[in-house]
C-alpha atoms as a PDB file:
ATOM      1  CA  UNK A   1     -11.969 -86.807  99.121  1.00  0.00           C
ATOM      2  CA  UNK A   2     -11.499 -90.143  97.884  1.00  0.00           C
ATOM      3  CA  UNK A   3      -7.950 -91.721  97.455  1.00  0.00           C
ATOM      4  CA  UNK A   4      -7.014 -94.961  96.104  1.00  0.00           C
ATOM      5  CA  UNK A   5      -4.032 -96.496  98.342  1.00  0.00           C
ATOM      6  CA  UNK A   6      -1.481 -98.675  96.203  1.00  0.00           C
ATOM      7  CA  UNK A   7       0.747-100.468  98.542  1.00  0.00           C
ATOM      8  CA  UNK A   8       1.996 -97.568 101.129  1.00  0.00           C
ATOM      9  CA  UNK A   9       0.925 -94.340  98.976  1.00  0.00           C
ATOM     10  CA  UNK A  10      -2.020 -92.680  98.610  1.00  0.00           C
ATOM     11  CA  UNK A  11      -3.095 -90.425  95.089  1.00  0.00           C
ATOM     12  CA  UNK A  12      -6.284 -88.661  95.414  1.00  0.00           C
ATOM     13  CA  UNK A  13      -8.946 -90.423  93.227  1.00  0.00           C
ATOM     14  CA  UNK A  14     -10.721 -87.388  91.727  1.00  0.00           C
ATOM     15  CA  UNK A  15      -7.109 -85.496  90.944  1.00  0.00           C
ATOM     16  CA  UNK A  16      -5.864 -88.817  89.053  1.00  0.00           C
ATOM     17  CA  UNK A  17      -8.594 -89.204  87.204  1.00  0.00           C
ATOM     18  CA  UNK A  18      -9.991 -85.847  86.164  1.00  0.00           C
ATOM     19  CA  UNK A  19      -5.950 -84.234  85.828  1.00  0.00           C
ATOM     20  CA  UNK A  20      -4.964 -87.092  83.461  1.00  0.00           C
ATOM     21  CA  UNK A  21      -2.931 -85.868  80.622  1.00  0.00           C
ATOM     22  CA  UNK A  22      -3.959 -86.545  77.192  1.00  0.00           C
ATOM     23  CA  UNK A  23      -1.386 -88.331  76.703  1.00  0.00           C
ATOM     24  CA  UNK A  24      -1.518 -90.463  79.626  1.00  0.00           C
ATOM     25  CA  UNK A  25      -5.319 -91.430  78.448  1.00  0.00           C
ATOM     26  CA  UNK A  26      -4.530 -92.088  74.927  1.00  0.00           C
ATOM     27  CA  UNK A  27      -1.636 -94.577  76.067  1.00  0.00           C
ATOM     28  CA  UNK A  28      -4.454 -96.332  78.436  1.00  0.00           C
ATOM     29  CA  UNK A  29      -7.195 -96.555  75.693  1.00  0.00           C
ATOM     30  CA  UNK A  30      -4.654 -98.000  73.125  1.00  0.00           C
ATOM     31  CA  UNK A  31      -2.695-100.537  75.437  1.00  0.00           C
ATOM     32  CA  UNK A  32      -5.613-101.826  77.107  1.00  0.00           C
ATOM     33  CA  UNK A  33      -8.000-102.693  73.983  1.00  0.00           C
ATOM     34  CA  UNK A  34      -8.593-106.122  73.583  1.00  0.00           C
ATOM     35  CA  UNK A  35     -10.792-107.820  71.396  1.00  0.00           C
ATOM     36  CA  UNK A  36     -14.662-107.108  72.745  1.00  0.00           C
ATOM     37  CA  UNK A  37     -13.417-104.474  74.962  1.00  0.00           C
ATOM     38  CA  UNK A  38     -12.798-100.941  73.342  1.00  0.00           C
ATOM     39  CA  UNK A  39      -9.914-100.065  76.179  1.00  0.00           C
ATOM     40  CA  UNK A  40     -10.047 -98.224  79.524  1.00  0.00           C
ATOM     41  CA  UNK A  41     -11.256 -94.337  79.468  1.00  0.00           C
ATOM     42  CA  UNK A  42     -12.520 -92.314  82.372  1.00  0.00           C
ATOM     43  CA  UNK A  43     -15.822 -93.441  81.018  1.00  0.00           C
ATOM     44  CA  UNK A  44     -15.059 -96.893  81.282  1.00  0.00           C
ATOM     45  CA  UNK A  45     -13.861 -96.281  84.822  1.00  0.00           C
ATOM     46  CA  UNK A  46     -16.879 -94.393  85.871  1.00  0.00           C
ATOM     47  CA  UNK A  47     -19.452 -97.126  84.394  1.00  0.00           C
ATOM     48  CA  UNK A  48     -17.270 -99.775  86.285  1.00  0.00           C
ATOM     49  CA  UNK A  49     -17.115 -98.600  89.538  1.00  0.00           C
ATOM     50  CA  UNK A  50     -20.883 -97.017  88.973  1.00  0.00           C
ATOM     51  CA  UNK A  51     -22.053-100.887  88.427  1.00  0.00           C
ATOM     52  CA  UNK A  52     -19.411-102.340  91.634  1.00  0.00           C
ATOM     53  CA  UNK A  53     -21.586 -99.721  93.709  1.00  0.00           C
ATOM     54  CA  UNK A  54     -24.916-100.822  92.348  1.00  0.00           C
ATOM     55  CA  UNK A  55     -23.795-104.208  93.386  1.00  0.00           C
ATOM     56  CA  UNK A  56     -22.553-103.330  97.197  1.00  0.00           C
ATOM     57  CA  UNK A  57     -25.637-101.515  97.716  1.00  0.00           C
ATOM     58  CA  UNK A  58     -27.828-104.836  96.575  1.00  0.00           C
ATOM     59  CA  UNK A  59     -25.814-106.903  98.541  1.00  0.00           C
ATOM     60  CA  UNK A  60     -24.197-108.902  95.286  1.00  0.00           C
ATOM     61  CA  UNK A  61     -20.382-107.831  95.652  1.00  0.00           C
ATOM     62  CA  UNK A  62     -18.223-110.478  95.821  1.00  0.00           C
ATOM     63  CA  UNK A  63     -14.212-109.822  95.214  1.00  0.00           C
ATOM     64  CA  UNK A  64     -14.196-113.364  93.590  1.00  0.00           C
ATOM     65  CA  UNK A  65     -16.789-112.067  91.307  1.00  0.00           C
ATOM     66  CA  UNK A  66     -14.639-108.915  90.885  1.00  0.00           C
ATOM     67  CA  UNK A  67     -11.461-110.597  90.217  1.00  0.00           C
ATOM     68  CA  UNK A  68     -12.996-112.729  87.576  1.00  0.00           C
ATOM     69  CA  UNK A  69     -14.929-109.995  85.944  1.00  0.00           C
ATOM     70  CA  UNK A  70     -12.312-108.468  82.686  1.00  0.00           C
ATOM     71  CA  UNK A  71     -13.537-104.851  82.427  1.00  0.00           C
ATOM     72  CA  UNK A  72     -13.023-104.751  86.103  1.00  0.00           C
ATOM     73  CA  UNK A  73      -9.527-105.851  86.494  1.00  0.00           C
ATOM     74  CA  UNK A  74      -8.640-103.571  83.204  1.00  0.00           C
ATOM     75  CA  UNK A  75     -10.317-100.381  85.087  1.00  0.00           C
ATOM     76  CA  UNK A  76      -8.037-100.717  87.774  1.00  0.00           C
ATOM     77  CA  UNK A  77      -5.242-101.473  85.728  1.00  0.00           C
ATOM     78  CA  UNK A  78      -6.098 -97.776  84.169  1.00  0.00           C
ATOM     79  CA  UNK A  79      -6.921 -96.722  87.694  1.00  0.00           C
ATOM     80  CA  UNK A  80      -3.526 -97.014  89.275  1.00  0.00           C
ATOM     81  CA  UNK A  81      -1.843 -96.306  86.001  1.00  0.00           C
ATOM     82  CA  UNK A  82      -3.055 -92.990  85.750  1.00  0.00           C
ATOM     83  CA  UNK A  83      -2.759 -92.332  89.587  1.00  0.00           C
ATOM     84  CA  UNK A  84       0.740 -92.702  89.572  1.00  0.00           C
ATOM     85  CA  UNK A  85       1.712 -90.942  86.469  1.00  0.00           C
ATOM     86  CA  UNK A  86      -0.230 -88.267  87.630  1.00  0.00           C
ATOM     87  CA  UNK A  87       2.038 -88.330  90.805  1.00  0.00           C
ATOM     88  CA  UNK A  88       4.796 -88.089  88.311  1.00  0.00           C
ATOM     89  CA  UNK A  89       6.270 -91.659  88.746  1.00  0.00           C
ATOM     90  CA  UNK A  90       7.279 -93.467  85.746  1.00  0.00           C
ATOM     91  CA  UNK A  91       5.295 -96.522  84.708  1.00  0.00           C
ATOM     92  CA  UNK A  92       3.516 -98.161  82.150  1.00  0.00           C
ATOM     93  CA  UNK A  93       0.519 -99.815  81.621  1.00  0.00           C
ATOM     94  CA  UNK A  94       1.999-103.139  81.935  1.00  0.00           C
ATOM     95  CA  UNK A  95       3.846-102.022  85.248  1.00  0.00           C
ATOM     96  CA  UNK A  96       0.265-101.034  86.722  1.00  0.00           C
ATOM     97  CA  UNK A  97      -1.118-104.463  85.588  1.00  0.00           C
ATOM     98  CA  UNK A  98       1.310-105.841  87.933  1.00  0.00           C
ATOM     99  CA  UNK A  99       0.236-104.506  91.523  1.00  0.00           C
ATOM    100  CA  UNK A 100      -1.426-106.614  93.350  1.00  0.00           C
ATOM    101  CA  UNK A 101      -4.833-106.614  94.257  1.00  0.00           C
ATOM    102  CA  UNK A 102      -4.271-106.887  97.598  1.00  0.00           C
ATOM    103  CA  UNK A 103      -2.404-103.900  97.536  1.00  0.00           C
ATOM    104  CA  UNK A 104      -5.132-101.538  96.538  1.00  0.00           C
ATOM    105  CA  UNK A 105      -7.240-100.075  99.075  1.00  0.00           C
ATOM    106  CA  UNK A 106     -10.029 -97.159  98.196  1.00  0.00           C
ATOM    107  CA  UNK A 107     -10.314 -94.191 101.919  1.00  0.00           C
ATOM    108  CA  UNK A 108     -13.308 -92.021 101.348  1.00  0.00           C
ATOM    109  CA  UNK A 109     -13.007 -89.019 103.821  1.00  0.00           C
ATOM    110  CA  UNK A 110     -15.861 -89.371 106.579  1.00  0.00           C
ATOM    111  CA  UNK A 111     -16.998 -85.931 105.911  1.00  0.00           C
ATOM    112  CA  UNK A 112     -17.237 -86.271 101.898  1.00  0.00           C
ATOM    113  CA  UNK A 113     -20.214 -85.093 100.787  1.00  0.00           C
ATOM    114  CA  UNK A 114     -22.083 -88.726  99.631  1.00  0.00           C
ATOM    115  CA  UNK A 115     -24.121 -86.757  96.877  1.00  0.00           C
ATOM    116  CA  UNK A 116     -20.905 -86.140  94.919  1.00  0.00           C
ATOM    117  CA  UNK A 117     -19.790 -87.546  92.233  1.00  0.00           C
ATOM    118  CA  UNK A 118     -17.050 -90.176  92.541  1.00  0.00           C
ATOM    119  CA  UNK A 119     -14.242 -91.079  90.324  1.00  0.00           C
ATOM    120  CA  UNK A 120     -13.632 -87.749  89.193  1.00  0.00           C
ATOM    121  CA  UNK A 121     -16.179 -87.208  86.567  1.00  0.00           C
ATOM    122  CA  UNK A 122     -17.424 -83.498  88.007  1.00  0.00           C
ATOM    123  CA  UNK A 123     -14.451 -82.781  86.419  1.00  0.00           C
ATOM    124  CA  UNK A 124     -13.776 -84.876  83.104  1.00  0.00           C
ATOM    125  CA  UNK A 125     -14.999 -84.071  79.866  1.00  0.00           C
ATOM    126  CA  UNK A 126     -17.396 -86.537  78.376  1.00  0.00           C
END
């Protein structure tokens, strides 16, 4: 299992993601669409972090790359937004926009199976 730590808790990844109300994901799509970018969705998180591992495995990750790159910082925006509401903690989409980045940390269980999907999207419709 893979769980995203924000500051001293830890939500499972997949549960976050694929168990996000409707509601929760409508809020996310609307309050994060800017113009040229159509808002955060699990697709949107999926194609991010998809295109962050393409880049580890080629050796081009940088977190100064990351940090500069928009669709990036709005996916984890969405990321621990819907992680925590789906802990049942109140917050907002601007609340999640203020964690710091230094306060996010991704554990992957050593015995995950590395063939399975991350991020959830066994589960989410498309």
């Amino acid at each position: 299992m893979t769980t995203i730590r924000v500051g001293s808790e830890s939500y499972s990844l997949q549960e976050s993601v694929a168990g996000a109300s409707l509601g929760d994901l409508y809020a996310l799509k609307v309050q994060t669409r800017r113009d040229g970018f159509p808002g955060v969705s699990v697709k949107t998180i999926s194609e991010t972090f998809e295109r962050i591992g393409e880049l580890a495995a080629e050796g081009g990750l940088s977190p100064a790359d990351l940090l500069d790159d928009d669709a990036f910082l709005q996916n984890m925006i969405g990321l621990v937004f819907l992680a925590r509401r789906k802990a049942g903690e109140s917050i907002t989409v601007e609340d999640a926009g203020r964690v710091s980045f230094t306060d996010i940390a991704f554990e992957v269980d050593d015995d995950e199976d590395e063939s399975a999907p991350k991020g959830g999207e066994e589960n989410a419709p498309v």
